[in-house]
N, C-alpha and C. Protein backbone atom coordinates (compact mmCIF):
# COMPACT_ATOMS: atom_id res chain seq x y z
N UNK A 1 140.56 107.94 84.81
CA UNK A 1 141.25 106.74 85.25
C UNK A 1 140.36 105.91 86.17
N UNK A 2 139.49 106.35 87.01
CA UNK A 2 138.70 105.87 87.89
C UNK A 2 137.41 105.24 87.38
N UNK A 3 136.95 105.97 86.07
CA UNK A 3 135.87 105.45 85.92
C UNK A 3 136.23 103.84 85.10
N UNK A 4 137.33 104.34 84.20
CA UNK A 4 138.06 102.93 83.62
C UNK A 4 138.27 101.95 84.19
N UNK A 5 138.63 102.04 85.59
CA UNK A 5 138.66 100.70 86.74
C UNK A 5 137.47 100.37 86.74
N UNK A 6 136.53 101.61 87.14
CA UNK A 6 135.34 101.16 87.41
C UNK A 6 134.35 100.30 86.68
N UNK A 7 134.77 100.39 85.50
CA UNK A 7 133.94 100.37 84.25
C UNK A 7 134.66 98.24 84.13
N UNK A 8 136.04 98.45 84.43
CA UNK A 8 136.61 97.08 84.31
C UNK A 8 136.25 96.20 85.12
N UNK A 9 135.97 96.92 86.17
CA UNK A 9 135.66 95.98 88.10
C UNK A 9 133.72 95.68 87.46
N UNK A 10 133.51 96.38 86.55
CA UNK A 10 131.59 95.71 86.26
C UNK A 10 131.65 94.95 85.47
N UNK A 11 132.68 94.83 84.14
CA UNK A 11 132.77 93.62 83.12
C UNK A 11 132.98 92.56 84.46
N UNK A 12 134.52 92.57 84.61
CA UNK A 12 134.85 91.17 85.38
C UNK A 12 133.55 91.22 86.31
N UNK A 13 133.07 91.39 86.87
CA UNK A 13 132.06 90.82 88.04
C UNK A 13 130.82 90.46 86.96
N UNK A 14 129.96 90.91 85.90
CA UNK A 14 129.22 90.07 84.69
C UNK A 14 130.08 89.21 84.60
N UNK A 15 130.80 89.09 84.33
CA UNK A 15 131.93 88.08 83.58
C UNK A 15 131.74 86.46 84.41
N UNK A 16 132.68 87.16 85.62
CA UNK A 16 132.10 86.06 87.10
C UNK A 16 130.83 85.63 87.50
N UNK A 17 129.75 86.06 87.42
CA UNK A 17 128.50 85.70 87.41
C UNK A 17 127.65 85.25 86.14
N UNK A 18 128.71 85.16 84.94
CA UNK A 18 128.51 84.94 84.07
C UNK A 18 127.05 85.55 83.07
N UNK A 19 126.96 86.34 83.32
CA UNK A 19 126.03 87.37 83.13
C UNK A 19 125.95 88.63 81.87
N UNK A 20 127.45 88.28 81.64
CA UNK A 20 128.38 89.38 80.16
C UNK A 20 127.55 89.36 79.22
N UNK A 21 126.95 88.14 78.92
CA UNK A 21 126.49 88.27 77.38
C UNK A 21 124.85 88.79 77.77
N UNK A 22 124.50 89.25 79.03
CA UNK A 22 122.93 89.92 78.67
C UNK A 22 123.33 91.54 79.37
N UNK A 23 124.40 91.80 79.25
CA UNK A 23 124.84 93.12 79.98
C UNK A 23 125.44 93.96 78.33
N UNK A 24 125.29 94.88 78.43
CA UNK A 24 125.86 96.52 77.61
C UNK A 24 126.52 96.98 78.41
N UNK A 25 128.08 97.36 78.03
CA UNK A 25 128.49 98.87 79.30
C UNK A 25 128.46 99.70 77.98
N UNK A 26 128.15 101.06 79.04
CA UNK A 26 128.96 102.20 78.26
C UNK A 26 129.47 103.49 78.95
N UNK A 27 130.50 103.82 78.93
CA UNK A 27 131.16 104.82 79.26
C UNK A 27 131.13 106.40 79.34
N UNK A 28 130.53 107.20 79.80
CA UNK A 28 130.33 108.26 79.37
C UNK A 28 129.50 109.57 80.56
N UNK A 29 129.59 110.26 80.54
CA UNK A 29 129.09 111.29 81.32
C UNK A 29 127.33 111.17 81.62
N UNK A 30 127.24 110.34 82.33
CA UNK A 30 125.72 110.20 83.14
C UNK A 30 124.76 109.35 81.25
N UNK A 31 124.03 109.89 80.90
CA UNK A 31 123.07 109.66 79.65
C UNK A 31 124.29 109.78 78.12
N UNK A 32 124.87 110.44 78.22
CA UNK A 32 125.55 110.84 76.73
C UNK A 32 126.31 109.65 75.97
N UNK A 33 126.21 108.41 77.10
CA UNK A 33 127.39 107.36 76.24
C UNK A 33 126.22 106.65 75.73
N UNK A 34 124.95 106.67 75.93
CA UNK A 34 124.06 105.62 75.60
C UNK A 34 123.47 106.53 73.89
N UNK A 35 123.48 104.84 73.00
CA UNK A 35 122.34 105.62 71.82
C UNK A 35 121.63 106.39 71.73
N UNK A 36 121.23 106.89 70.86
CA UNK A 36 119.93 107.60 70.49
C UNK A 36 118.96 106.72 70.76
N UNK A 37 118.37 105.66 69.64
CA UNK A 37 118.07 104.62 69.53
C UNK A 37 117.28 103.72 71.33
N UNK A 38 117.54 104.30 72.27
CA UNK A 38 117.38 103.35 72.87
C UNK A 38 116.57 104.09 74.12
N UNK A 39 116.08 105.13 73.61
CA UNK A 39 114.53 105.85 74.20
C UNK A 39 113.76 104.98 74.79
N UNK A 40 113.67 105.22 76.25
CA UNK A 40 112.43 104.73 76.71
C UNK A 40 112.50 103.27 76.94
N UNK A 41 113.22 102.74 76.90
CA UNK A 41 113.66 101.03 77.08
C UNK A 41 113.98 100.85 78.61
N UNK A 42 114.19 101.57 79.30
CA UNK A 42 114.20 100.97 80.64
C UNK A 42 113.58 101.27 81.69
N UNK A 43 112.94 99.85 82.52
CA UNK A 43 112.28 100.38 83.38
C UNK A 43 112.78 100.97 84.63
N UNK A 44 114.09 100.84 84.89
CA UNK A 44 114.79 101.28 86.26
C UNK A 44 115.55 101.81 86.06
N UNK A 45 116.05 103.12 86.69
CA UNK A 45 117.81 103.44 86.66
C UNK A 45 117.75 104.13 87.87
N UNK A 46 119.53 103.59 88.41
CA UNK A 46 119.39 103.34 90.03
C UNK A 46 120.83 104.41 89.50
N UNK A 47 121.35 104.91 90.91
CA UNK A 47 122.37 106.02 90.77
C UNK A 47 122.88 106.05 92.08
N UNK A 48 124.13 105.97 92.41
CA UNK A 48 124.65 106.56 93.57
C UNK A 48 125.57 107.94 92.86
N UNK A 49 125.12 109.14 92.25
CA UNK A 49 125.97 109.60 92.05
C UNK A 49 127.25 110.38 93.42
N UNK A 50 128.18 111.24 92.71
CA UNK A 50 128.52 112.23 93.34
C UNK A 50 127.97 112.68 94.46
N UNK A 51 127.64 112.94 95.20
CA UNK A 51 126.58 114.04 96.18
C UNK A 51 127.78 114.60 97.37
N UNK A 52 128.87 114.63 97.70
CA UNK A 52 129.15 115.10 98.80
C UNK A 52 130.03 116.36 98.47
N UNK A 53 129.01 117.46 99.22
CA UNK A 53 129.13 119.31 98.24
C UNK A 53 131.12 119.16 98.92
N UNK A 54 131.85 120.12 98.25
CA UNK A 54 132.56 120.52 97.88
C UNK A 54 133.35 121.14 98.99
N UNK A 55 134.47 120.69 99.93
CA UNK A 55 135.06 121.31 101.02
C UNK A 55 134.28 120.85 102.29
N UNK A 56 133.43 119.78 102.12
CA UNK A 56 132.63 119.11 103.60
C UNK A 56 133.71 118.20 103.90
N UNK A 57 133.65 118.79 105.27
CA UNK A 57 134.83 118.04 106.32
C UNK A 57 134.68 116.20 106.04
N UNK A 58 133.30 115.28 105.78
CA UNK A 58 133.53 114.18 105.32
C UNK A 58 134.71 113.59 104.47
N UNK A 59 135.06 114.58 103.77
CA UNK A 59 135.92 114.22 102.61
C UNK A 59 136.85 113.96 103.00
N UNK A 60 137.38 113.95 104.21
CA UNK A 60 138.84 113.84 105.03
C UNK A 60 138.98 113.25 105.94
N UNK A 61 137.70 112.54 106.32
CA UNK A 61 137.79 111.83 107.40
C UNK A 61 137.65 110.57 106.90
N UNK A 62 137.75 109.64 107.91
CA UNK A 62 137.89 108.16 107.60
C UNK A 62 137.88 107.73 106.28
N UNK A 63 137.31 106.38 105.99
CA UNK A 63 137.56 105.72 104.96
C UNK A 63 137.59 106.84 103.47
N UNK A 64 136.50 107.57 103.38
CA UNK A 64 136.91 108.78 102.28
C UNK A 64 137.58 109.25 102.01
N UNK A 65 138.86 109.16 102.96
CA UNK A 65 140.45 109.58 102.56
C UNK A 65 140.62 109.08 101.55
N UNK A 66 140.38 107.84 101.14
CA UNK A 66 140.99 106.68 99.90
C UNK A 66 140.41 106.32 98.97
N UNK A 67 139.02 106.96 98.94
CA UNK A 67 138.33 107.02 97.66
C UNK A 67 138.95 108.59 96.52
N UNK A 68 138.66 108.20 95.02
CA UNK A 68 138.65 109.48 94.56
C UNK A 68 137.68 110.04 94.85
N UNK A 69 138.19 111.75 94.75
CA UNK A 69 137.13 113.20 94.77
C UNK A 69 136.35 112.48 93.73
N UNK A 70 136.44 112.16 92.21
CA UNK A 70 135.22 112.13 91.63
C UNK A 70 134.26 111.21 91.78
N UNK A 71 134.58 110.46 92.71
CA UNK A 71 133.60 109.45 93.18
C UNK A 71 132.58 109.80 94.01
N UNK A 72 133.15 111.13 95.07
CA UNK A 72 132.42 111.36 95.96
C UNK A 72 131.62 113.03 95.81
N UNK A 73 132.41 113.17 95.16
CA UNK A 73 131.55 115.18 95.06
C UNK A 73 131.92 115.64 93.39
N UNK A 74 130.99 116.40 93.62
CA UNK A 74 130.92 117.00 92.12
C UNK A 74 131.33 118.41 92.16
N UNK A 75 132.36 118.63 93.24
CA UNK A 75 133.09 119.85 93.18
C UNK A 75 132.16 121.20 92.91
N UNK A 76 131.23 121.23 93.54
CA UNK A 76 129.91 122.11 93.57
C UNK A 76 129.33 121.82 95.21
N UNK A 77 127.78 122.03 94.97
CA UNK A 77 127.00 121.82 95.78
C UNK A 77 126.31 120.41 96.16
N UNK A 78 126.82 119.35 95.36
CA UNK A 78 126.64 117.95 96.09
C UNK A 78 125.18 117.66 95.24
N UNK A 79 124.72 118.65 94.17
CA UNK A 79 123.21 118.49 93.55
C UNK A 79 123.41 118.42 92.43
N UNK A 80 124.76 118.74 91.33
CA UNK A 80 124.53 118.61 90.30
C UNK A 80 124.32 117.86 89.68
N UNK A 81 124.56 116.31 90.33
CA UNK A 81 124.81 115.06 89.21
C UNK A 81 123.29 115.26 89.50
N UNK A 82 122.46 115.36 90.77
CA UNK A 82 121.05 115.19 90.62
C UNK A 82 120.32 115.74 89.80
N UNK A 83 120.40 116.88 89.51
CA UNK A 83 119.83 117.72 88.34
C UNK A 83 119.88 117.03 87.03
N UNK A 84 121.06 116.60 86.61
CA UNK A 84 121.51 116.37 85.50
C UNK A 84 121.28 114.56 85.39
N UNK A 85 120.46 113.82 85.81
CA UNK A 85 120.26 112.35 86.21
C UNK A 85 118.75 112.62 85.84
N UNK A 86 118.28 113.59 86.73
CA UNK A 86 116.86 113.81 87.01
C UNK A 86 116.00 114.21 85.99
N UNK A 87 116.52 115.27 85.51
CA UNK A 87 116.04 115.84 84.21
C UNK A 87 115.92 115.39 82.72
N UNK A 88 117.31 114.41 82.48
CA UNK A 88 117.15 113.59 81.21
C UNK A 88 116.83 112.37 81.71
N UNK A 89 116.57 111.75 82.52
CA UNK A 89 115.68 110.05 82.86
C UNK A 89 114.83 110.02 82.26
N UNK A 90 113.79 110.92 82.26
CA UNK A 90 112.47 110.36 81.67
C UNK A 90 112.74 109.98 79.62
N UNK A 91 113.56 110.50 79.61
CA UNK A 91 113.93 110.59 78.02
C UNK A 91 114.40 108.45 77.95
N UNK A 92 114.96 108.24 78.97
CA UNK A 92 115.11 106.78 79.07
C UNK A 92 114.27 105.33 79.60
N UNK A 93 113.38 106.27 80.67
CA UNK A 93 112.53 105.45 81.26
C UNK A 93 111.19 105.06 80.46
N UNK A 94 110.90 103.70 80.70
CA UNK A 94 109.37 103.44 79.82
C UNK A 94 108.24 103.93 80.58
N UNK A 95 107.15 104.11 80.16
CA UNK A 95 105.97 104.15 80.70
C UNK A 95 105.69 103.71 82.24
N UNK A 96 105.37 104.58 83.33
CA UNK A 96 105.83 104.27 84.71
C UNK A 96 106.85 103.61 85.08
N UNK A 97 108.09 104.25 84.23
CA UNK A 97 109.54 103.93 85.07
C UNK A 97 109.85 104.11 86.35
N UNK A 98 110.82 103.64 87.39
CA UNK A 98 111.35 104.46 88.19
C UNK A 98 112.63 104.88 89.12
N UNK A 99 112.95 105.69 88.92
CA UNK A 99 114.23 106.50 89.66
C UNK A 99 114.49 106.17 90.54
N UNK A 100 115.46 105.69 91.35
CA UNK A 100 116.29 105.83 92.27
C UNK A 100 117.31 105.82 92.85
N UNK A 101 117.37 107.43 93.71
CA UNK A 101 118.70 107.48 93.72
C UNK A 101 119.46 108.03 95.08
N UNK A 102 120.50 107.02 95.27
CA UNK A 102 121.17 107.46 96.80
C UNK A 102 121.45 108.86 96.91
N UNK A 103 121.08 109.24 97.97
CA UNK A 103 121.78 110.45 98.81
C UNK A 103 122.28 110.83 99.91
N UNK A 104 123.21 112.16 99.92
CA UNK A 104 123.89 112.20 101.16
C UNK A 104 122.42 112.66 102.38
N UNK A 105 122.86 111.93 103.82
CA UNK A 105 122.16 111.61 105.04
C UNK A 105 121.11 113.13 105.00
N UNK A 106 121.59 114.69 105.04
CA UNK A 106 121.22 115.79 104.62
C UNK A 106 120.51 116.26 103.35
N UNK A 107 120.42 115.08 102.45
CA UNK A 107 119.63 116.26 101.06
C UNK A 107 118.12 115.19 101.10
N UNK A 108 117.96 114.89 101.44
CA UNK A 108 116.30 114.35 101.27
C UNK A 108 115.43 115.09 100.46
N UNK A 109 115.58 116.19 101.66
CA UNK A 109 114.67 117.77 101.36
C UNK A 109 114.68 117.76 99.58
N UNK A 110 116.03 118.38 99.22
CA UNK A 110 116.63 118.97 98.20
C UNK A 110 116.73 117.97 96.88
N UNK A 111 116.58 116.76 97.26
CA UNK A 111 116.49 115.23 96.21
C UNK A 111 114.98 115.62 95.55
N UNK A 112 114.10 115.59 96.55
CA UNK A 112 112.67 115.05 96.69
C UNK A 112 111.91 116.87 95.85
N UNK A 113 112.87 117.69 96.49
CA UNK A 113 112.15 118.84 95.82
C UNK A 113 112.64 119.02 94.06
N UNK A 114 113.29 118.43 93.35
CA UNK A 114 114.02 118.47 92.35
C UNK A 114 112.94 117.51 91.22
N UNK A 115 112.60 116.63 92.32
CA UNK A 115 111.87 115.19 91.98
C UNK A 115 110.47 115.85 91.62
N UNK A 116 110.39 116.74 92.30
CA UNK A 116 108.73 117.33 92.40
C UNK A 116 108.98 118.22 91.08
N UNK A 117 110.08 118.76 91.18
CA UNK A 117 109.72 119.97 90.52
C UNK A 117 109.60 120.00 88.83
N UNK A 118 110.44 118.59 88.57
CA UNK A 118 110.15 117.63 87.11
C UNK A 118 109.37 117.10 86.88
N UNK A 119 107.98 117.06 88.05
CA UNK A 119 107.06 116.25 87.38
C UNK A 119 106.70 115.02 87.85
N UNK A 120 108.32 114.56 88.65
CA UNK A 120 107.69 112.84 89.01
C UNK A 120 106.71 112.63 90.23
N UNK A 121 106.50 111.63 90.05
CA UNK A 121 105.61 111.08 91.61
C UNK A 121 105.29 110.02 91.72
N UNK A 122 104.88 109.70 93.13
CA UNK A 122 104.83 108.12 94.07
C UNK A 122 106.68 108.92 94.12
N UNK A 123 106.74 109.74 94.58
CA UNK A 123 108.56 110.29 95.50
C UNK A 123 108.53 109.68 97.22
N UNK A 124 109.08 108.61 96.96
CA UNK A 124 109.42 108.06 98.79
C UNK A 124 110.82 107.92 98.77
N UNK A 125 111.08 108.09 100.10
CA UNK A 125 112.49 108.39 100.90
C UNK A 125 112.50 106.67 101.37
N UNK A 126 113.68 106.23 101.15
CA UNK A 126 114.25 105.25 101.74
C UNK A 126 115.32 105.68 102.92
N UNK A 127 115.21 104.79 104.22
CA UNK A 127 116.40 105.02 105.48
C UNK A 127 117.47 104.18 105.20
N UNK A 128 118.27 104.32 105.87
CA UNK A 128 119.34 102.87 106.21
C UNK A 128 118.93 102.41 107.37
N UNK A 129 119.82 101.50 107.73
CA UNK A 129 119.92 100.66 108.96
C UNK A 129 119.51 101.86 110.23
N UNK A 130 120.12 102.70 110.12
CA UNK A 130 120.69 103.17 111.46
C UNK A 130 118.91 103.97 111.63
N UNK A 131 118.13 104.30 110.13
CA UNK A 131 116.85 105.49 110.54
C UNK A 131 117.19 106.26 109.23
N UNK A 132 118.88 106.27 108.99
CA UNK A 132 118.67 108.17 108.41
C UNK A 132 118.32 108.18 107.11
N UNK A 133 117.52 109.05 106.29
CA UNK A 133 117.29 109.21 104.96
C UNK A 133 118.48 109.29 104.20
N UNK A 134 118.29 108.16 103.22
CA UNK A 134 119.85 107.94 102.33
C UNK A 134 119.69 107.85 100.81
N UNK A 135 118.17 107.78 100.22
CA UNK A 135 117.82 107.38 99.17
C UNK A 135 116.50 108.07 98.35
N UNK A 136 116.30 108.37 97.54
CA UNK A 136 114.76 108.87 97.02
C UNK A 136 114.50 107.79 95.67
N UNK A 137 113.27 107.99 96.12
CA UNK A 137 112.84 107.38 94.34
C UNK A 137 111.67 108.02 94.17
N UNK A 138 111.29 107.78 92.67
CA UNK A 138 110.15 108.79 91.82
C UNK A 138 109.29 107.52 90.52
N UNK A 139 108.47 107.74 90.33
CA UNK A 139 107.93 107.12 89.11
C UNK A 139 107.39 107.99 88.28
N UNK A 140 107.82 107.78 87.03
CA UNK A 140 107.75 108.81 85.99
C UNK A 140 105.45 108.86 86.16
N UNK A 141 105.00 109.71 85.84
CA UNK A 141 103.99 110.21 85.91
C UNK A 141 102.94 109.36 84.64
């Protein structure tokens, strides 16, 4: 149900910026809604997935009260969507593509070692405002 809003709240905003007719959606579990056909065609893919592990007191506090669970955790360890983002990208990215993707304030470490351990590199940490590590990116090799 959530992703269906979600998926409706990105038409209308193409729509409003009038932007619809150079946009594709597709629906589907991370890589699986996209063609076969369409290998290696992009140079960027950006991700805020899931990341907040499973029973962390965040989930109950402030504004996160009112988001859905599947928006915010992957009912695990807060790494799976990363694994599963990380590992089939390069199957999408062109020739020095590159990755990036938000994370919770704590996984830098655990982003960046995942990043390594597939192969990518040029792996830098982006901060926010405040200093704290919130983001990684990678360029396919």
């Amino acid at each position: 149900r959530v992703l269906f809003r979600s998926l409706g709240i990105a038409k209308e905003n193409a729509h409003l910026l009038d932007i619809s007719e150079q946009i594709r959606f597709y629906q589907g579990s991370w890589f699986e809604a996209l063609p076969q056909n369409i290998a290696h065609q992009f140079d960027v893919i950006l991700s805020n997935p899931p990341y907040i592990p499973s029973g962390d007191q965040h989930l109950t506090e402030g504004d996160l009260r009112f988001e859905p669970d599947t928006a915010l955790t992957d009912f695990h360890d807060g790494l799976s969507a990363y694994k599963a983002i990380i590992s089939v990208a390069t199957n999408y990215l062109s020739l020095h593509g590159l990755i990036a993707l938000e994370h919770g304030y704590d996984q830098s470490i655990a982003v960046t070692d995942l990043l390594k351990d597939l192969g990518w590199v040029d792996i830098q940490i982006h901060h926010d405002l405040a200093g704290i590590p919130r983001a990684a990116s990678a360029k396919l090799s």
